[in-house]
Structures are given as structure tokens and as C-alpha cells.
C-alpha atoms as a PDB file:
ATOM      1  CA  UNK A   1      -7.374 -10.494  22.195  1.00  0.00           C
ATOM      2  CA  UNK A   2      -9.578  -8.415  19.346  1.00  0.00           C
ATOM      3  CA  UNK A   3      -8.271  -8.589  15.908  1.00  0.00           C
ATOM      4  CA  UNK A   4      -9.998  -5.218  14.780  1.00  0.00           C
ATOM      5  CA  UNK A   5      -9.742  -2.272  16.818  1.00  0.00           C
ATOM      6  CA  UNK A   6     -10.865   1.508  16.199  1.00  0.00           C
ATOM      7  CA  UNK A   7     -10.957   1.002  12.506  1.00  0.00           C
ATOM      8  CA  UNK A   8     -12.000  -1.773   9.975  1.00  0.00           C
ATOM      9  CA  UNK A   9      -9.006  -3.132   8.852  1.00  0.00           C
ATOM     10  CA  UNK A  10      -6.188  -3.010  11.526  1.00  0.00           C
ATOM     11  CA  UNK A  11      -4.662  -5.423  12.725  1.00  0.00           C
ATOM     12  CA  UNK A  12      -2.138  -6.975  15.223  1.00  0.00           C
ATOM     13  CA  UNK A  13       0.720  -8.699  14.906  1.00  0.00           C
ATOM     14  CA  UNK A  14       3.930  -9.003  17.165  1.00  0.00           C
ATOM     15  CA  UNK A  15       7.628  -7.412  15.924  1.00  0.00           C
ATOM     16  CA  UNK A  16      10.846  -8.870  16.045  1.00  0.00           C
ATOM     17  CA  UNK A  17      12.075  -7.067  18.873  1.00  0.00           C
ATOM     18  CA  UNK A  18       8.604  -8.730  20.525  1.00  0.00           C
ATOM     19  CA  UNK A  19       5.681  -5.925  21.093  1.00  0.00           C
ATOM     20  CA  UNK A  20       2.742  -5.428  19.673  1.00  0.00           C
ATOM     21  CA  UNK A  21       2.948  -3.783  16.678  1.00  0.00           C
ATOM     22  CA  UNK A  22      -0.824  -2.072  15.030  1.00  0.00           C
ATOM     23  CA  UNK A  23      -1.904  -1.377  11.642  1.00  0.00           C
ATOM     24  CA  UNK A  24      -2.982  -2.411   8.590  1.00  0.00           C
ATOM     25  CA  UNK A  25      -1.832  -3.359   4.499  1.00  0.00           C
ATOM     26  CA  UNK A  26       1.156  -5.272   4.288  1.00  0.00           C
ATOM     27  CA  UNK A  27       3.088  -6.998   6.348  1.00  0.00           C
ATOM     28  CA  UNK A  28       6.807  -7.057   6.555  1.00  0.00           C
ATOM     29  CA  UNK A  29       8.944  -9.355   7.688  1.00  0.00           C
ATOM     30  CA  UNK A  30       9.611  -7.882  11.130  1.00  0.00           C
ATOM     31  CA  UNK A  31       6.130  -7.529  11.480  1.00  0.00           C
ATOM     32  CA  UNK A  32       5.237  -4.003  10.844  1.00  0.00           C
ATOM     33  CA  UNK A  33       2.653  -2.829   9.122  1.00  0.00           C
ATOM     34  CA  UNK A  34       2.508  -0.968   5.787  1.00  0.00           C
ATOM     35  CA  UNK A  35       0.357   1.806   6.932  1.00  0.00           C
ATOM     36  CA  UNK A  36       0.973   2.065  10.834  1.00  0.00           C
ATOM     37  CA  UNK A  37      -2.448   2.835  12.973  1.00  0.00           C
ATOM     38  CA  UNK A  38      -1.599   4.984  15.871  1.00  0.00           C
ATOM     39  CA  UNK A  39      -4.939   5.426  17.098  1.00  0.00           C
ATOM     40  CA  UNK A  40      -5.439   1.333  17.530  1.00  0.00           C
ATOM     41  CA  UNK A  41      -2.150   1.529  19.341  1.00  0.00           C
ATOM     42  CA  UNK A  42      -3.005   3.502  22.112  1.00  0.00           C
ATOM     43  CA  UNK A  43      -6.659   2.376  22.314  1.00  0.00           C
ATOM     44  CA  UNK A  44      -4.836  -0.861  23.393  1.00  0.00           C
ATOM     45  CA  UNK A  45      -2.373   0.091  25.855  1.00  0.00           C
ATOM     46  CA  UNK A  46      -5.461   1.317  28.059  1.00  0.00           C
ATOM     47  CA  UNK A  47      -6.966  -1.644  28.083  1.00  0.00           C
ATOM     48  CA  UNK A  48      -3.997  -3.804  28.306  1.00  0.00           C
ATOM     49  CA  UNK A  49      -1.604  -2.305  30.374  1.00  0.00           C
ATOM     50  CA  UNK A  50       0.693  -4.851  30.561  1.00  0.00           C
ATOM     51  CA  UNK A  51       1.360  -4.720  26.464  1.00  0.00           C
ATOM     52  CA  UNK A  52       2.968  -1.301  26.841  1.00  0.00           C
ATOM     53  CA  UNK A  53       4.431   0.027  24.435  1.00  0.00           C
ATOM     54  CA  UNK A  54       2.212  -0.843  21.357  1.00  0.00           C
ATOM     55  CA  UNK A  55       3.789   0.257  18.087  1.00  0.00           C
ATOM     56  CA  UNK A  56       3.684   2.806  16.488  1.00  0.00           C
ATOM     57  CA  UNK A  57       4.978   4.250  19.833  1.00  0.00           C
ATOM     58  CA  UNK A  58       3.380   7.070  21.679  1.00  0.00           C
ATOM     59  CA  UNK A  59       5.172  10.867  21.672  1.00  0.00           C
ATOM     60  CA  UNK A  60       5.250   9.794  26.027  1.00  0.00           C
ATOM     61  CA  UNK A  61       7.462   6.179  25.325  1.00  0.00           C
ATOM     62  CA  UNK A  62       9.347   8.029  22.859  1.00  0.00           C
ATOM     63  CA  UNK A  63      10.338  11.011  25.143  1.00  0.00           C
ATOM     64  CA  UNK A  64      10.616   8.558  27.841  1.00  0.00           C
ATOM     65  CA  UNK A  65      13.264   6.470  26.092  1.00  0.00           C
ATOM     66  CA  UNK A  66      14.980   9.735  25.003  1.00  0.00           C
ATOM     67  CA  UNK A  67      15.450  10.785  28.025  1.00  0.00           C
ATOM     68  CA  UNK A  68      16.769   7.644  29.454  1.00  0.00           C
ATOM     69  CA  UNK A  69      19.278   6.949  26.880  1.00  0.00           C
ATOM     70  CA  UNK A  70      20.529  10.569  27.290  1.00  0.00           C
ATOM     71  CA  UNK A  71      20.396  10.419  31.311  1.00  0.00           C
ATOM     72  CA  UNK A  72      23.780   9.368  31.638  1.00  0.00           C
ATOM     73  CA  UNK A  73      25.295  11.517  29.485  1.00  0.00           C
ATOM     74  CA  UNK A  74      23.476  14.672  30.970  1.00  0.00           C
ATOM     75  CA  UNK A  75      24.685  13.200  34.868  1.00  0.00           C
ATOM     76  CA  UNK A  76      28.306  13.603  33.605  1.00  0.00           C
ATOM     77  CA  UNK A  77      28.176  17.019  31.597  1.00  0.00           C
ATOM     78  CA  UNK A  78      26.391  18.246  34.991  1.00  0.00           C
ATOM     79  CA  UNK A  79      30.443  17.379  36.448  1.00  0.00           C
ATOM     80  CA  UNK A  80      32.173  19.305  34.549  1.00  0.00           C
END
């Protein structure tokens, strides 16, 4: 796997909750990055599909998740 991407600089590491996480500056603990690179993110989800989702996350995962964590809730206001 690269270690630079779209821009000198970023890098990759791997979070604690275990994805991919893109960026570059410091590095915390959890492994995120000090100044997030969305650009890099993305870049590498199309050519490495199987590492979706890349952090920081897309506006898609984001909704995505949204929606699924609400989905239950909407099925039982739709019974009422």
C-alpha cells in the first residue's frame, strides 16, 4: 500500500475502531490525524474497494449510516 497519496505529506494509519484513517501532522492516540485529508481518503476507496470507508468519511457513508441507524425508528412511526 502507498504511503503518500494526492498530496506530499499524508499519510495512513489505521483507527481504533480499525479503518483506515488519512491525513497528515500529528498523530493521536486512536490514530487520527491532526489535519484530516479528505481528498486522500476517497482517492483510496476507488482503488481499494475493499478498505471502504476511509476516514475522514465521505457525505455518501455518512448519509448511509444515518439512515440506517434511523431506519428502525422511521418503520415504527410509519405504524402509528
Amino acid at each position: 500500500m502507498p504511503t503518500e497519496y494526492a498530496h506530499p505529506g499524508c499519510r495512513v494509519s489505521t483507527s481504533i475502531a480499525d479503518f483506515l484513517t488519512f491525513g497528515s501532522g500529528e498523530l493521536d492516540s486512536n490514530g487520527f490525524w491532526e489535519k484530516p485529508c479528505y481528498e486522500c481518503a476517497r482517492n483510496h476507496e476507488k482503488k481499494f474497494k475493499d478498505d471502504f470507508p476511509c476516514w475522514p468519511f465521505s457525505k455518501e457513508y455518512l448519509e448511509m449510516k444515518k439512515q440506517r441507524s434511523e431506519w428502525p425508528f422511521n418503520e415504527k412511526e410509519e405504524e402509528k
